[in-house]
Protein backbone atom coordinates (compact mmCIF):
# COMPACT_ATOMS: atom_id res chain seq x y z
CA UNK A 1 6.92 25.15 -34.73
CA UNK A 2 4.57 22.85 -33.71
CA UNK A 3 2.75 23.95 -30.13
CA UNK A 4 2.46 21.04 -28.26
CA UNK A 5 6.13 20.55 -28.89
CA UNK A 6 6.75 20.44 -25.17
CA UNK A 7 3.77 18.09 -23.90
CA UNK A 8 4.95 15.79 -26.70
CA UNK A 9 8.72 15.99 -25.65
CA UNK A 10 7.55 15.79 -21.45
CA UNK A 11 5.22 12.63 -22.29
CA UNK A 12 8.01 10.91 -24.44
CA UNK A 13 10.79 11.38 -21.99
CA UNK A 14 7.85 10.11 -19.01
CA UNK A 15 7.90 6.94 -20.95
CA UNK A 16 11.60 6.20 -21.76
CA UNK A 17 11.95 7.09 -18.09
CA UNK A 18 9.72 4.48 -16.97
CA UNK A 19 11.19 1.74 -18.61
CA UNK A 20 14.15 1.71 -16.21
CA UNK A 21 13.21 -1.12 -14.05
CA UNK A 22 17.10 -1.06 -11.92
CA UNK A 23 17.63 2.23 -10.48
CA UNK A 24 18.61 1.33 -6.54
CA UNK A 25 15.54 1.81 -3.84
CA UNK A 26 16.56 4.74 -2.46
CA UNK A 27 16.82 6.73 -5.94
CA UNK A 28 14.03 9.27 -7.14
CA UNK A 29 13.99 10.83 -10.37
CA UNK A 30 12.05 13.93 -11.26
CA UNK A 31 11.12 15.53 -14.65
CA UNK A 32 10.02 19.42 -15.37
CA UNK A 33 10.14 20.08 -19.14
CA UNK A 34 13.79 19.15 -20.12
CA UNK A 35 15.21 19.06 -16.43
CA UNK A 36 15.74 16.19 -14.57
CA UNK A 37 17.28 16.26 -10.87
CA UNK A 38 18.14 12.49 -9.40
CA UNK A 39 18.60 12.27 -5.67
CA UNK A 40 19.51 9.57 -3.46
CA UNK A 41 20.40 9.20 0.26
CA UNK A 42 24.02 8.22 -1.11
CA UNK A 43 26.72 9.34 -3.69
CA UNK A 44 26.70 6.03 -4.79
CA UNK A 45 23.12 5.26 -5.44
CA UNK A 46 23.46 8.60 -7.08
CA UNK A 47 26.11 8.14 -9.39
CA UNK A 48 24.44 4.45 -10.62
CA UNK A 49 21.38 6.36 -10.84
CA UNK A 50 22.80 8.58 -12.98
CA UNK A 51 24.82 6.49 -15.30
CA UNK A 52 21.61 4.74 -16.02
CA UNK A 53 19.57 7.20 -16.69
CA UNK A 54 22.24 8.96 -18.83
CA UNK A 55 22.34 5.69 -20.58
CA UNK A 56 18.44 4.79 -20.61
CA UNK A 57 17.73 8.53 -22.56
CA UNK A 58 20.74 7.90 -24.87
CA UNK A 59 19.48 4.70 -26.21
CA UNK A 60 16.51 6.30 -26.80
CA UNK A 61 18.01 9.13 -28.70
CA UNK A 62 18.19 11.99 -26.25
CA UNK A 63 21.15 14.38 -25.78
CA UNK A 64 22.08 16.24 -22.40
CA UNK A 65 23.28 19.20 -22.42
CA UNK A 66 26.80 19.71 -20.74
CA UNK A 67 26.41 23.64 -19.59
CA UNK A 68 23.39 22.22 -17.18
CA UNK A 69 25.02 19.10 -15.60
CA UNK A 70 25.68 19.28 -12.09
CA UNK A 71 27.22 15.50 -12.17
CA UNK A 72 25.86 13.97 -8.42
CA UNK A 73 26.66 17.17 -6.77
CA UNK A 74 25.13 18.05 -2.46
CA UNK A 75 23.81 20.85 -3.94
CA UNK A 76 22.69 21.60 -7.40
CA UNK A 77 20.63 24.99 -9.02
CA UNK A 78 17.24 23.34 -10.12
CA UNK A 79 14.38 25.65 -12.24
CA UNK A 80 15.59 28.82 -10.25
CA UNK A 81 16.27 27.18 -6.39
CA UNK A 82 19.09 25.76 -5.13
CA UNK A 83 18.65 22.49 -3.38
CA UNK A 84 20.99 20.76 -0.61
CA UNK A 85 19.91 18.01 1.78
CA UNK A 86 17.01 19.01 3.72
CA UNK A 87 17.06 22.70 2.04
CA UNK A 88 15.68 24.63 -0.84
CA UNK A 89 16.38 28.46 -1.09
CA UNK A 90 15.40 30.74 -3.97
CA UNK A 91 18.93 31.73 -6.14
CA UNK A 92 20.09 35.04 -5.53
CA UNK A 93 19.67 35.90 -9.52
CA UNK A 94 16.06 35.37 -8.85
CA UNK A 95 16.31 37.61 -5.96
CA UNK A 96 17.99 40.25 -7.89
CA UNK A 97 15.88 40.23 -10.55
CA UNK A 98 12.89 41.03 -8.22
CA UNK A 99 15.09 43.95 -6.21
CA UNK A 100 15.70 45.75 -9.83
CA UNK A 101 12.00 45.44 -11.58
CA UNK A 102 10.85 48.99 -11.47
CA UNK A 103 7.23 50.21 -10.92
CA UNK A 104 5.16 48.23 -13.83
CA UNK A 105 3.99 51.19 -16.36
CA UNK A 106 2.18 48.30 -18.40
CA UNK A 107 0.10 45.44 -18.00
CA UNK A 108 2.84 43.22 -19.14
CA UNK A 109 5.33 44.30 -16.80
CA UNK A 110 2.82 43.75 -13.98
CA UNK A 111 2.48 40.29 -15.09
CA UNK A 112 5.87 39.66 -15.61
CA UNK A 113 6.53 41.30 -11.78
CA UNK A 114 3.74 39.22 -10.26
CA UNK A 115 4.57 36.12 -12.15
CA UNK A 116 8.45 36.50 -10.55
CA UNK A 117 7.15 36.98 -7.54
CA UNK A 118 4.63 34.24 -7.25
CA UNK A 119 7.26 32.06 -8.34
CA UNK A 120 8.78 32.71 -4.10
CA UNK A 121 5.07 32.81 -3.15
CA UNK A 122 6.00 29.65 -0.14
CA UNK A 123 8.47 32.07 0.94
CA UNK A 124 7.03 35.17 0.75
CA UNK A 125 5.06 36.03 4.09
CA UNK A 126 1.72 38.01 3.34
CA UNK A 127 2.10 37.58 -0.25
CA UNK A 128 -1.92 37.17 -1.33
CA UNK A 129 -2.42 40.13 0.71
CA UNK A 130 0.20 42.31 -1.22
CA UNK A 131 -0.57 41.07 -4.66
CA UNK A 132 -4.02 41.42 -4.69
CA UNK A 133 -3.95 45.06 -5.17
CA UNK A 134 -1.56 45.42 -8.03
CA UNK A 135 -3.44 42.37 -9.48
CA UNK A 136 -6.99 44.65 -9.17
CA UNK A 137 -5.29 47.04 -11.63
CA UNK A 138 -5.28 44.93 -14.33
CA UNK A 139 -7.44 44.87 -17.77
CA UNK A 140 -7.69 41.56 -17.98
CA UNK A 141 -9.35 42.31 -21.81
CA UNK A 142 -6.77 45.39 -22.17
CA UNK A 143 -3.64 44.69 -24.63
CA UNK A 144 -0.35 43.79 -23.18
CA UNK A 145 1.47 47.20 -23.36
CA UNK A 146 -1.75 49.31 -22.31
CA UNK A 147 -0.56 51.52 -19.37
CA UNK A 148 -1.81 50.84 -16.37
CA UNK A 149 -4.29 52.78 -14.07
CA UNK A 150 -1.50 52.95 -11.18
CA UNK A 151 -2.23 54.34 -7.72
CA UNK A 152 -0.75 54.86 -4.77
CA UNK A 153 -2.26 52.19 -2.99
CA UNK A 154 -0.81 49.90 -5.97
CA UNK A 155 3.18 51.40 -5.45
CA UNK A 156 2.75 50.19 -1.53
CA UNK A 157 1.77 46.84 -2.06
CA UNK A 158 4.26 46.16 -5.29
CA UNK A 159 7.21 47.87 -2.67
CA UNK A 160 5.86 46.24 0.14
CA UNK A 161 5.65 42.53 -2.53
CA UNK A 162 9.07 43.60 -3.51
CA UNK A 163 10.49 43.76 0.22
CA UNK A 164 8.42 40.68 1.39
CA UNK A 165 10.13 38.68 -1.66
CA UNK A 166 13.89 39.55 -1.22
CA UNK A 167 14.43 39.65 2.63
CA UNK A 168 16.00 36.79 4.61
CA UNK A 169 13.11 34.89 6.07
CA UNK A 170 11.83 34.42 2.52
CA UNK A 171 14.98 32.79 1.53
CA UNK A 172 14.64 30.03 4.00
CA UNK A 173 12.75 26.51 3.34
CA UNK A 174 9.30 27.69 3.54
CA UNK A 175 7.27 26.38 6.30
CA UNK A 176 3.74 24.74 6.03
């Protein structure tokens, strides 16, 4: 396949996206990758909204997929949150998958850990100070399934990451 495949596919749905020129005021449309999430301060701006832009991207030769509608729902699963008026929580699958990673043996399941878990960084309280340990571990030259040199030290900040990810107050909104 061709590697900028996504860039290509971002950058051409950026510019069928900004040819709409009647999507009501209080509309805003945002694009990661292939997801799009409309929101409005009404169902009704929402719904126009999303008729046009269902139209706009048709015309243009796009297809939406119907497994990942959520047709102008109050709250909607969005790249791994869930967002309702004046709220965005991490979704519990997230949150599982961080309670069930074992202790990384390898340098790519330390990656993979710390890359889950710095996807709930704004959540997570005391997160640079937790993941800068396990991160010290890492080979940055060694090959993804060399073992890691793991300590002790290491184990107590990945449990300790682990915790800080998956407990209530990191669900909430974070706060800035």
């Amino acid at each position: 396949g061709y590697v900028d495949s996504p860039a290509v596919f971002l950058v051409a749905v950026q510019r069928t996206l900004a040819k709409m020129t009647d999507l009501p005021s209080t509309v805003c449309v945002l694009q990661y990758a292939d997801n799009l999430i409309i929101s409005s301060e009404t169902r009704e701006d929402c719904e126009k909204a999303s008729i046009i832009v269902c139209n706009v991207l048709a015309q243009a030769g796009f297809k939406a997929s119907k497994e990942k509608l959520q047709w102008v729902q109050p709250k909607v699963m969005y790249l791994g949150h869930i967002i309702m008026p004046g709220l965005r929580v991490i979704s519990m699958d997230r949150v599982q998958m961080i309670r069930k990673m074992k202790s990384p043996q390898t340098v790519q399941q330390l990656q993979s850990f710390l890359g889950l878990v710095n996807y709930c960084r704004s959540w997570t309280p005391d997160c640079a100070i937790h993941d800068r340990h396990p991160k010290s571990v890492i080979d940055h030259k060694a090959p993804p399934k060399m073992p890691l040199n793991w300590t002790d030290e290491a184990e107590m900040h990945f449990t300790a990451l682990k915790k800080a990810s998956t407990v209530a107050p990191s669900l909430d909104f974070p706060t800035f």
